[in-house]
Protein backbone atom coordinates (compact mmCIF):
# COMPACT_ATOMS: atom_id res chain seq x y z
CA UNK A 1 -47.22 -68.60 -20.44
CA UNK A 2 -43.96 -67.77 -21.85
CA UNK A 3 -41.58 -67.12 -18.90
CA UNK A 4 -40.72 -64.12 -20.69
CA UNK A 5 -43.61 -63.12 -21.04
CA UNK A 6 -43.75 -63.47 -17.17
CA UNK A 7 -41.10 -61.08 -16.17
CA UNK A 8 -41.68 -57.47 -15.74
CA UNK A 9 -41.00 -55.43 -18.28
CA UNK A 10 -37.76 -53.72 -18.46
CA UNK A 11 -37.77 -50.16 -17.15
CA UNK A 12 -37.96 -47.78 -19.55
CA UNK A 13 -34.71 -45.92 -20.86
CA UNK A 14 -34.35 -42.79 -18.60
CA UNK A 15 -32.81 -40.15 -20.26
CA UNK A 16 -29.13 -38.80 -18.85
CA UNK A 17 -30.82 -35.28 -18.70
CA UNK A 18 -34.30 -36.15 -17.34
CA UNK A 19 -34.42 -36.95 -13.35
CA UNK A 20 -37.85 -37.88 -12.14
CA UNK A 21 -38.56 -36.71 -8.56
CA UNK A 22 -39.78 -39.36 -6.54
CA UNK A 23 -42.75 -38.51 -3.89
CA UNK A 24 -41.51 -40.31 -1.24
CA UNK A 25 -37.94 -38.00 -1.30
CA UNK A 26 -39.87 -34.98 -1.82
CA UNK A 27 -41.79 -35.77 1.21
CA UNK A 28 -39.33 -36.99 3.26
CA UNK A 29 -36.89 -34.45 2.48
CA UNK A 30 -39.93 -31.19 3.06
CA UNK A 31 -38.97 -31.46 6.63
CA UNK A 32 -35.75 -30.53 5.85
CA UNK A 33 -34.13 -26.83 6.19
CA UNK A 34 -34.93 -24.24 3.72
CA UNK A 35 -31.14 -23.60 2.80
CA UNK A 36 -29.77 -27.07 1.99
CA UNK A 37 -33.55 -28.32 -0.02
CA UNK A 38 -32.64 -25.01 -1.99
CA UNK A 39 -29.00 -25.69 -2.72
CA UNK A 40 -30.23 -29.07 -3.69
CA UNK A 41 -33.31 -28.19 -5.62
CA UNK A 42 -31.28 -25.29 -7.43
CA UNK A 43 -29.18 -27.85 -9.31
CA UNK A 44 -31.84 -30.03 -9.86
CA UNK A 45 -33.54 -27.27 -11.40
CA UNK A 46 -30.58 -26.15 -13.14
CA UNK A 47 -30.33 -30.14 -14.96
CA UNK A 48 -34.43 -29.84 -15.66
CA UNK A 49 -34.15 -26.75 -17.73
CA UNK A 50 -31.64 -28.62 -19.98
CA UNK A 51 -33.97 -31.73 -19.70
CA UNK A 52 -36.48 -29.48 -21.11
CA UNK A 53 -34.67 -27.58 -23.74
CA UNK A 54 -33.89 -31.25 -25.02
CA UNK A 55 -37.60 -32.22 -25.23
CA UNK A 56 -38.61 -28.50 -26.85
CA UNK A 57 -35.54 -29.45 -29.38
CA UNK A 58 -37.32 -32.83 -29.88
CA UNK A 59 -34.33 -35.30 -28.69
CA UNK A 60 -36.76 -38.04 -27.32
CA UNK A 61 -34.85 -40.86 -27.14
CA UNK A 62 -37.42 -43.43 -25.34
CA UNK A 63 -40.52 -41.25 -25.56
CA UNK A 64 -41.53 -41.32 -22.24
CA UNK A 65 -42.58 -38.05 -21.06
CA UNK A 66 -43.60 -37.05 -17.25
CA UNK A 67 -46.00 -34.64 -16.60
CA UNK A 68 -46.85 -32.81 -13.92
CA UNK A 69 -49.38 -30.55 -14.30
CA UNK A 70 -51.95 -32.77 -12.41
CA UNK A 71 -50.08 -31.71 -8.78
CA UNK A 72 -47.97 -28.92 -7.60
CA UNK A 73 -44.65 -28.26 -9.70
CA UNK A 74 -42.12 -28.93 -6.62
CA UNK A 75 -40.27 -25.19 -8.69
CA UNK A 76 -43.51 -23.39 -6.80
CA UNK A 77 -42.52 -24.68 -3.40
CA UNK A 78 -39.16 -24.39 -4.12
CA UNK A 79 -39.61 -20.41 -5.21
CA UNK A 80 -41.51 -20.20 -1.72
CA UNK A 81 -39.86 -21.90 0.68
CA UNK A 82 -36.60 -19.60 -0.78
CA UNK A 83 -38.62 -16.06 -0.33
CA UNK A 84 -38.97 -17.62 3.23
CA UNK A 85 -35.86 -18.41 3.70
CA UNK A 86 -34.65 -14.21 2.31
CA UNK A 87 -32.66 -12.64 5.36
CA UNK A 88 -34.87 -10.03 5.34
CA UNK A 89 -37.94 -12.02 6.20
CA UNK A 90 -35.91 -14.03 8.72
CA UNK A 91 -35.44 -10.69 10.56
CA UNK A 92 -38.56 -9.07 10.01
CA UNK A 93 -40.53 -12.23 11.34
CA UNK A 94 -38.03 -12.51 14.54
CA UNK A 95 -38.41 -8.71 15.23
CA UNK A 96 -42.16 -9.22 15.11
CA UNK A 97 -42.16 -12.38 16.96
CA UNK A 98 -39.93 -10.65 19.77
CA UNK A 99 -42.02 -7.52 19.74
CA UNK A 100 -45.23 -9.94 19.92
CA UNK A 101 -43.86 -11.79 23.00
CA UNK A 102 -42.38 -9.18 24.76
CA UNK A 103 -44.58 -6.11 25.29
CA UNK A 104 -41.66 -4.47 28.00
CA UNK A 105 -39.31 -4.01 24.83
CA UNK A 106 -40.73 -0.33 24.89
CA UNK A 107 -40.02 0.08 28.36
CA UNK A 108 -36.27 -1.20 27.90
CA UNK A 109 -35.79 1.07 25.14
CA UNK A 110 -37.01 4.16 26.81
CA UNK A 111 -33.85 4.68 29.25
CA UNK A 112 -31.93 4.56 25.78
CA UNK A 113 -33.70 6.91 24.41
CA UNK A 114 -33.82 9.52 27.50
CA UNK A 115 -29.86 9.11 26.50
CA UNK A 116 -30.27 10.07 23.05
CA UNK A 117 -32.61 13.04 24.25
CA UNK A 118 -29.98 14.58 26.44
CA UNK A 119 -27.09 14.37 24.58
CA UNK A 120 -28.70 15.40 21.25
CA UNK A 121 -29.97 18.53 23.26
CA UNK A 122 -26.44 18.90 25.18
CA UNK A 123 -24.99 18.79 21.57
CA UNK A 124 -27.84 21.54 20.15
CA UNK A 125 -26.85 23.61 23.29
CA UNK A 126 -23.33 23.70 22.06
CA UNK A 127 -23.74 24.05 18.94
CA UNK A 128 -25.94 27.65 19.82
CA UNK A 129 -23.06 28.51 22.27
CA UNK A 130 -20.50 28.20 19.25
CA UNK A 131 -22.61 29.52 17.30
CA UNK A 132 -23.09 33.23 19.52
CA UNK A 133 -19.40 32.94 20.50
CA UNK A 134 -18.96 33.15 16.39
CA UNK A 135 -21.04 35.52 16.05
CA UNK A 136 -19.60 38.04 18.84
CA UNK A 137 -16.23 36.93 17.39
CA UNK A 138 -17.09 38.05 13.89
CA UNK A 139 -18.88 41.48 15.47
CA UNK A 140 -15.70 42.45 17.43
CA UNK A 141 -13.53 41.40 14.17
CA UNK A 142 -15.62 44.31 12.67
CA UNK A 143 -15.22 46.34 15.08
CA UNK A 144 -11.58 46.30 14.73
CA UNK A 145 -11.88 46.56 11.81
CA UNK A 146 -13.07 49.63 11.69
CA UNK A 147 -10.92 51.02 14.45
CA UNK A 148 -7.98 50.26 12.92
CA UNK A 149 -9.57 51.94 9.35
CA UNK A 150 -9.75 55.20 11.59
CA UNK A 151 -6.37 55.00 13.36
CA UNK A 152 -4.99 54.64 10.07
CA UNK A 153 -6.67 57.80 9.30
CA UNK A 154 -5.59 59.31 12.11
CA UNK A 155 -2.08 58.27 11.48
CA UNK A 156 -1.67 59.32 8.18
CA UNK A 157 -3.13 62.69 9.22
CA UNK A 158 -0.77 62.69 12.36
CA UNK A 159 1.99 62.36 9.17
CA UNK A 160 1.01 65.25 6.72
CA UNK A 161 0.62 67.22 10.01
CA UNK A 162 4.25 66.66 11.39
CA UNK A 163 5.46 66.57 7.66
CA UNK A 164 3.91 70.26 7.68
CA UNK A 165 5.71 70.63 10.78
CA UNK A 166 8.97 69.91 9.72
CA UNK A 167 8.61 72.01 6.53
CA UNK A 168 7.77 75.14 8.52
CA UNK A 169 10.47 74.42 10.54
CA UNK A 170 12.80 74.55 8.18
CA UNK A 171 11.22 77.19 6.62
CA UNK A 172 11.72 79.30 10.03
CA UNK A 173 15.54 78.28 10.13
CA UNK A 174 16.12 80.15 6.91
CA UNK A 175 17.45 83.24 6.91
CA UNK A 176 14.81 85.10 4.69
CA UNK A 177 11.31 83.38 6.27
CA UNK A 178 8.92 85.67 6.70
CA UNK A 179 7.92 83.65 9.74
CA UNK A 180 11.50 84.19 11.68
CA UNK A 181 11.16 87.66 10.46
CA UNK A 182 8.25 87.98 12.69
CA UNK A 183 9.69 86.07 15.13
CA UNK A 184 12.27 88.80 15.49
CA UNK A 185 9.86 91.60 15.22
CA UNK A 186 7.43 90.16 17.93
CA UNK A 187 11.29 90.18 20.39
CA UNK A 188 11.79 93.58 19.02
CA UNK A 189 8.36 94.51 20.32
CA UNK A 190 8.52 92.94 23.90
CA UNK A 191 12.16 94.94 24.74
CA UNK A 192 10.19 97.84 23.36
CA UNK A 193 7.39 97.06 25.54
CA UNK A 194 9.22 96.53 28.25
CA UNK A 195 11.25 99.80 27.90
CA UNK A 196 8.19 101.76 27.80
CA UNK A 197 6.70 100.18 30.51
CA UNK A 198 9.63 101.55 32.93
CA UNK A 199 9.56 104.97 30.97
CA UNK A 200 6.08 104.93 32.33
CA UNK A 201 6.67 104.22 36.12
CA UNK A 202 9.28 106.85 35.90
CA UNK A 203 7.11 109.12 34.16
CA UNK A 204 3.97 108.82 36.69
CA UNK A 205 6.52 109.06 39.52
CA UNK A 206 7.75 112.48 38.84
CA UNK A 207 4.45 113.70 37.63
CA UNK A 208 3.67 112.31 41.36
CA UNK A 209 6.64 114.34 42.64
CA UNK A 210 5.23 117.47 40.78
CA UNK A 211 1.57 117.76 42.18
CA UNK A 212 2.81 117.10 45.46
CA UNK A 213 5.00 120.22 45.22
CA UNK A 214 1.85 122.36 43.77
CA UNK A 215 -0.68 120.46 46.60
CA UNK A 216 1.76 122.10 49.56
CA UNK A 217 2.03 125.54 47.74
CA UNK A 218 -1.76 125.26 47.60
CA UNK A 219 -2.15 124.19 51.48
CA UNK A 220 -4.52 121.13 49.55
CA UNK A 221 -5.46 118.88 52.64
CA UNK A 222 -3.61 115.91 51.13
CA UNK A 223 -0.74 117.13 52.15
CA UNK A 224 -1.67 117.09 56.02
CA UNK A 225 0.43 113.53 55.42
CA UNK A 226 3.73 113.46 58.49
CA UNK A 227 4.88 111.42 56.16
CA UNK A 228 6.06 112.49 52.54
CA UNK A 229 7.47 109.54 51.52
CA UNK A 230 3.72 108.06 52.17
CA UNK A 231 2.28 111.20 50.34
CA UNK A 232 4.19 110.37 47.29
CA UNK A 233 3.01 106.57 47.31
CA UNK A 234 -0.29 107.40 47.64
CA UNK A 235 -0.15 109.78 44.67
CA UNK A 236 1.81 107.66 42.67
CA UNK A 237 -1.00 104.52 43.14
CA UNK A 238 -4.01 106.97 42.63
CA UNK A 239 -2.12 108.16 39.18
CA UNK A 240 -1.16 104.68 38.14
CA UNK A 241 -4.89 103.53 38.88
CA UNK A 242 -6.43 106.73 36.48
CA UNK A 243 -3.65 105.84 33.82
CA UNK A 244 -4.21 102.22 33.55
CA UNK A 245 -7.54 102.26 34.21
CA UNK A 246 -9.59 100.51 31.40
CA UNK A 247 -6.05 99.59 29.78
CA UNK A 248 -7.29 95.77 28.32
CA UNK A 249 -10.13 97.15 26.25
CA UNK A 250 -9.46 99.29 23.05
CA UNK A 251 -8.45 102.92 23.36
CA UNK A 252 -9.20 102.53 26.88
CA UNK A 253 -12.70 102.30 26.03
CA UNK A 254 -14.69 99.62 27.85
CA UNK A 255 -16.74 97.63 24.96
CA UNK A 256 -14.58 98.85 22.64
CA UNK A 257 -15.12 97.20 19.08
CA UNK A 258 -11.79 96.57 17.02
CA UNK A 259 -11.88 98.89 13.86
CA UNK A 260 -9.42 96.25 12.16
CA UNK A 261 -10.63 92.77 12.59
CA UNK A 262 -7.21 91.16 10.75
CA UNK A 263 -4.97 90.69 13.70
CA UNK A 264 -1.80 91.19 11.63
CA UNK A 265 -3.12 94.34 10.33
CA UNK A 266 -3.92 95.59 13.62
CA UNK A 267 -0.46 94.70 14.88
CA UNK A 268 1.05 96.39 12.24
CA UNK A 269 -1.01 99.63 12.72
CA UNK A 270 -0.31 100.11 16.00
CA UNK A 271 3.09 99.44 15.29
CA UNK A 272 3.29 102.33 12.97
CA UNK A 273 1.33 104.46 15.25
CA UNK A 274 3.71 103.87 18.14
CA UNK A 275 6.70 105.20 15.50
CA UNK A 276 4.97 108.26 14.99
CA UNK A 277 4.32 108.63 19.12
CA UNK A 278 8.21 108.80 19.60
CA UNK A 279 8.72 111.64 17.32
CA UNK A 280 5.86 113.88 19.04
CA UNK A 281 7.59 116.35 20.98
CA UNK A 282 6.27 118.81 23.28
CA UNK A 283 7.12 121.90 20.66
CA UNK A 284 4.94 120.23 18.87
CA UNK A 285 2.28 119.72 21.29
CA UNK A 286 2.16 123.26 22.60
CA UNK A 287 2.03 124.47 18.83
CA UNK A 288 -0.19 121.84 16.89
CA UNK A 289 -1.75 120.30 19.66
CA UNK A 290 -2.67 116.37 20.47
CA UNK A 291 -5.14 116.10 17.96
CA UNK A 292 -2.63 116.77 15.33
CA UNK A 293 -1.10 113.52 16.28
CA UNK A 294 -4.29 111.58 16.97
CA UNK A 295 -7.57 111.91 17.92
CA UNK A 296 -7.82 108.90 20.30
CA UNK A 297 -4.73 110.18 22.34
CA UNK A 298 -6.10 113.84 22.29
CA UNK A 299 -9.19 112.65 24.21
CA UNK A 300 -7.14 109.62 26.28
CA UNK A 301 -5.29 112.88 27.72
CA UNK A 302 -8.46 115.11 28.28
CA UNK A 303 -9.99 112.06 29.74
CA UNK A 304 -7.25 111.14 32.33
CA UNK A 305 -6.78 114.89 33.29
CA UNK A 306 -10.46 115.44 34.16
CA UNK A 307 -10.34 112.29 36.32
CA UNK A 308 -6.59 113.53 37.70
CA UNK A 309 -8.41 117.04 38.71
CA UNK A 310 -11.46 115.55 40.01
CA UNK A 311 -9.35 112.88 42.36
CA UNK A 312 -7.45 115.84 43.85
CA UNK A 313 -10.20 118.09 43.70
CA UNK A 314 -7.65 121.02 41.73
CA UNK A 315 -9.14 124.34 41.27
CA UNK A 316 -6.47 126.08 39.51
CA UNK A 317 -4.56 126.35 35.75
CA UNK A 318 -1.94 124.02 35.78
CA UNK A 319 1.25 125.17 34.99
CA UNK A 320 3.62 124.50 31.89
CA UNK A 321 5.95 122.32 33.79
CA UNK A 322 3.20 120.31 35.46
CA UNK A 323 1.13 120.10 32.14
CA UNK A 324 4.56 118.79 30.43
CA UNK A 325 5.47 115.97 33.16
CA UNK A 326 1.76 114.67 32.10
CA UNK A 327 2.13 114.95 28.81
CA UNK A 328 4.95 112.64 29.13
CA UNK A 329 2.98 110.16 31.52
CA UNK A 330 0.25 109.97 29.04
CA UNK A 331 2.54 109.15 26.47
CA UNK A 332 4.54 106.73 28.30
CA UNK A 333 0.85 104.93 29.19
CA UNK A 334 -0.21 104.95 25.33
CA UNK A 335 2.65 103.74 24.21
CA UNK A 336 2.33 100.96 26.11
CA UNK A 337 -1.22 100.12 25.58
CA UNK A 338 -0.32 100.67 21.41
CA UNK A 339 3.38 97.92 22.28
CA UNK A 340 0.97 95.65 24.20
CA UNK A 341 -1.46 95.38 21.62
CA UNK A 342 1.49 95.40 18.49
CA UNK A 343 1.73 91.40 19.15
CA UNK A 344 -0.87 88.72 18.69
CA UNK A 345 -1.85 87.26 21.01
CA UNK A 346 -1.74 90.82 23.07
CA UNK A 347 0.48 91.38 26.54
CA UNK A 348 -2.26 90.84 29.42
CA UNK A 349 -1.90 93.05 32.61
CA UNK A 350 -2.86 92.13 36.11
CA UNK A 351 -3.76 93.96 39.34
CA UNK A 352 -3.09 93.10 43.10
CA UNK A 353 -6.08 94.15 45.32
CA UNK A 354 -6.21 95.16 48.50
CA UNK A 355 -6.38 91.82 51.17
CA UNK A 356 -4.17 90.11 48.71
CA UNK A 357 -1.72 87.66 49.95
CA UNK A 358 1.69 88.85 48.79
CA UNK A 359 2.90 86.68 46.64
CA UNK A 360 6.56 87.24 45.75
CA UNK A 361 6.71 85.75 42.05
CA UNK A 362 4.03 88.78 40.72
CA UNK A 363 4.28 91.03 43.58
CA UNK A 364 7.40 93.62 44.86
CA UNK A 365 7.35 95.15 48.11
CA UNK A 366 8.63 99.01 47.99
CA UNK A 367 8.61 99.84 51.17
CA UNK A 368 11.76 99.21 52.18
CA UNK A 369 11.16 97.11 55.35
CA UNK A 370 14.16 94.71 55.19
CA UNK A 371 14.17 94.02 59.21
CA UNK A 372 14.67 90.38 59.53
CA UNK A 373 11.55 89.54 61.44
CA UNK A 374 9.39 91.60 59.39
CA UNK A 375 7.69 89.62 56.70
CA UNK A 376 4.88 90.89 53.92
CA UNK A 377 1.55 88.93 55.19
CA UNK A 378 -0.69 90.70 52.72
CA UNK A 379 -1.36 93.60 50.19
CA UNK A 380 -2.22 97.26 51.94
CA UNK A 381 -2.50 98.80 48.14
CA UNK A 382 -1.11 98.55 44.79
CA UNK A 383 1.24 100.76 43.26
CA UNK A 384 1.82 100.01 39.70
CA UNK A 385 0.31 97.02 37.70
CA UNK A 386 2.07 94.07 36.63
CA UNK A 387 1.99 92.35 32.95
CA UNK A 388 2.71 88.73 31.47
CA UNK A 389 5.04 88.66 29.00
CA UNK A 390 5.22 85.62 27.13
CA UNK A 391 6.87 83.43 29.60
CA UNK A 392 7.90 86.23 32.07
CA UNK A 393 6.56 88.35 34.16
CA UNK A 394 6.68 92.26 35.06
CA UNK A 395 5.97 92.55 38.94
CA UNK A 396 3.49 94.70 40.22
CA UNK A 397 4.58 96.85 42.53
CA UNK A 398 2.71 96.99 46.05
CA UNK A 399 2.42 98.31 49.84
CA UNK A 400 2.28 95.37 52.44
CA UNK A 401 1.30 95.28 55.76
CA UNK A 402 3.56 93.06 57.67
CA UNK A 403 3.69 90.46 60.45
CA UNK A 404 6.21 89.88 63.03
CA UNK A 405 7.92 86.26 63.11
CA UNK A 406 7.79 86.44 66.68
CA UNK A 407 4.25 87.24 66.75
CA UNK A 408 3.20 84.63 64.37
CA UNK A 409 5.00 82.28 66.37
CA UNK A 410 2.72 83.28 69.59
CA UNK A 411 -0.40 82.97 67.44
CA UNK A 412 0.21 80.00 66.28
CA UNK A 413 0.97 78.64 70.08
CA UNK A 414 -3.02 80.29 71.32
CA UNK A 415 -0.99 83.14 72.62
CA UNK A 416 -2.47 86.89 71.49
CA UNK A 417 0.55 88.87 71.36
CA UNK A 418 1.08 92.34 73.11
CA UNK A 419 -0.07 95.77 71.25
């Protein structure tokens, strides 16, 4: 044999892009971890697929070709062990591993989530608290709101009204306002008023003075008095209590209706007819008659009379004198019943009963008693009525009965004092 012939033949030309994998590597090196035998196997991979695209371009040098269909590509293990080796496997197969070995995970978990419970409700119960506290916060917002809408309103009304305030004002400071005009008539009308009230008390005190003197020349039985000085304070009270009788209503007509509703029209009316009362004159009176003047004060002094005669139960024709001091009582009274009803509001009168406690600021003693331990306790009778007038007041004029200092002094020690 030809030594040559002998020797082995040479090994075939390997190609510089074709690397044949060698069984006992791949087997040795299986064992190995997933992460380095990919590195590895992803360059080797990497050289094969230009190994192949030589072949497919048909650069065979030596024509030796390897196949490997007969066995397992090593690219198929290769592609599995490296979906193995994914993190996500890695920590789905250790959760399921731990979960599979250690059935108390639940258990350890369950404190944790008791936590979780708690402070996601403590959280929920917050957020409902700040939640209402909003929702009060937004209600009372509203509400004040709307309160300060209305005080706003009430402001600017508050402004047109002093605004209207300050314009009548001025308007009342100028000389030719119709409003200080009646300003001025109303304080004509109270010193007018108050004239004819004294005119009146003057009046009904001599007309007092004059029955008495025909009651003694008739014997009459009120005149049994010891006294005259009481006589004439007991007529004068009777007369002022027939005069003024009925004085607040209308005409001295108890549920009298007002014939002018307008109460500056009914000022003004009575106004005139008190102008036309100061010109009647008793000529006039004795030759025309009351009526001629006015109806109403025709039958006011028919009216008073009758009650006068039936008082002092008179029997006889009253004389010319006597019918002319009442004829200027009952003028005096309706001219102040027309002066107390010539302003708007009217001029109220008031009355002191009997049992009264005197009261000095409405009530004047005229008596006389001025002794210095003699003090008016309370009202015996009234004499004359009193009347407010705007601000002031005209006294009524009354009869006291009176209690001794000393005596008081004793009562108020338990004593009873000596008759």
């Amino acid at each position: 044999m030809d030594p040559s012939s002998s020797k082995s033949p040479p090994p075939p030309h390997q190609s510089p892009f074709f690397t044949p994998i060698h069984e006992c590597e791949r087997e040795g090196h299986e064992d190995a971890s997933p992460t380095e035998s990919t590195d590895k196997i992803i360059g080797k991979s990497n050289s094969r697929k230009r190994q192949e695209s030589a072949v497919n371009g048909g650069d065979i040098r030596d024509g030796s070709v390897s196949c490997n269909k007969c066995r397992p590509h090593s690219r198929d293990k290769i592609k599995h062990s490296f979906s193995m080796a994914s993190p996500n496997g890695i920590f789905k197969s250790i959760f399921h591993s731990l979960t599979r070995k250690n059935p108390k995970s639940t258990n350890v978990s369950t404190p944790r989530e008791e936590q979780w419970k708690i402070a996601v409700a403590e959280l929920t119960h917050n957020l409902i608290q700040a939640t209402r506290k909003r929702d009060e916060a937004v209600q009372e917002a509203s509400r004040l709101k709307n309160t300060m809408a209305e005080l706003e309103k009430k402001l600017n009304k508050l402004d047109v009204y002093c605004h209207n305030l300050k314009s009548g004002l001025d308007e009342c400071n100028s000389r030719n306002s119709p409003y200080r005009t009646g300003k001025e008539a109303r304080e004509k009308v109270i010193q007018q008023f108050l004239i004819s009230v004294s005119k009146a008390r003057s009046s009904i005190r001599l007309l007092s003075r004059s029955l008495s003197m025909q009651l003694r020349q008739m014997g009459s039985k009120v005149c049994n008095s010891k006294n005259p000085k009481s006589l004439l304070l007991y007529l004068e009270a009777s007369l002022n209590n027939a005069f003024f009788e009925d004085f607040e209503s209308i005409g001295f007509h108890k549920n009298a209706v007002n014939q002018i509703l307008n109460p500056t029209d009914r000022c003004e009316a009575n106004c005139r007819s008190f102008q036309r009362l100061q010109g009647l004159t008793w000529e006039e009176v004795m030759n025309k008659g009351t009526k001629y003047f006015s109806e109403e004060f025709s039958k006011f002094c028919d009216r008073k009379m009758s009650e006068i005669v039936a008082m002092l139960g008179w029997n006889r024709a009253w004389s010319e004198p006597l019918l002319q001091a009442f004829f200027v009582a009952s003028k005096s009274v309706w001219s102040v019943h027309l002066l107390a009803n010539s302003v708007h509001p009217g001029i109220p009168i008031f009355r002191a009963d009997k049992g009264v406690r005197f009261d000095s600021l409405y009530m004047e003693d005229v008596s006389g008693e001025s002794a210095i331990k003699l003090a008016p306790s309370m009202v015996l009778f009234m004499i004359t009525p009193g009347f407010y007038v705007y601000g002031s007041v005209v006294k009524c004029k009354v009869i006291c009965r009176y209690r001794n200092n000393l005596d008081s002094s004793l009562i108020n020690k338990g004593l009873t004092p000596s008759p």
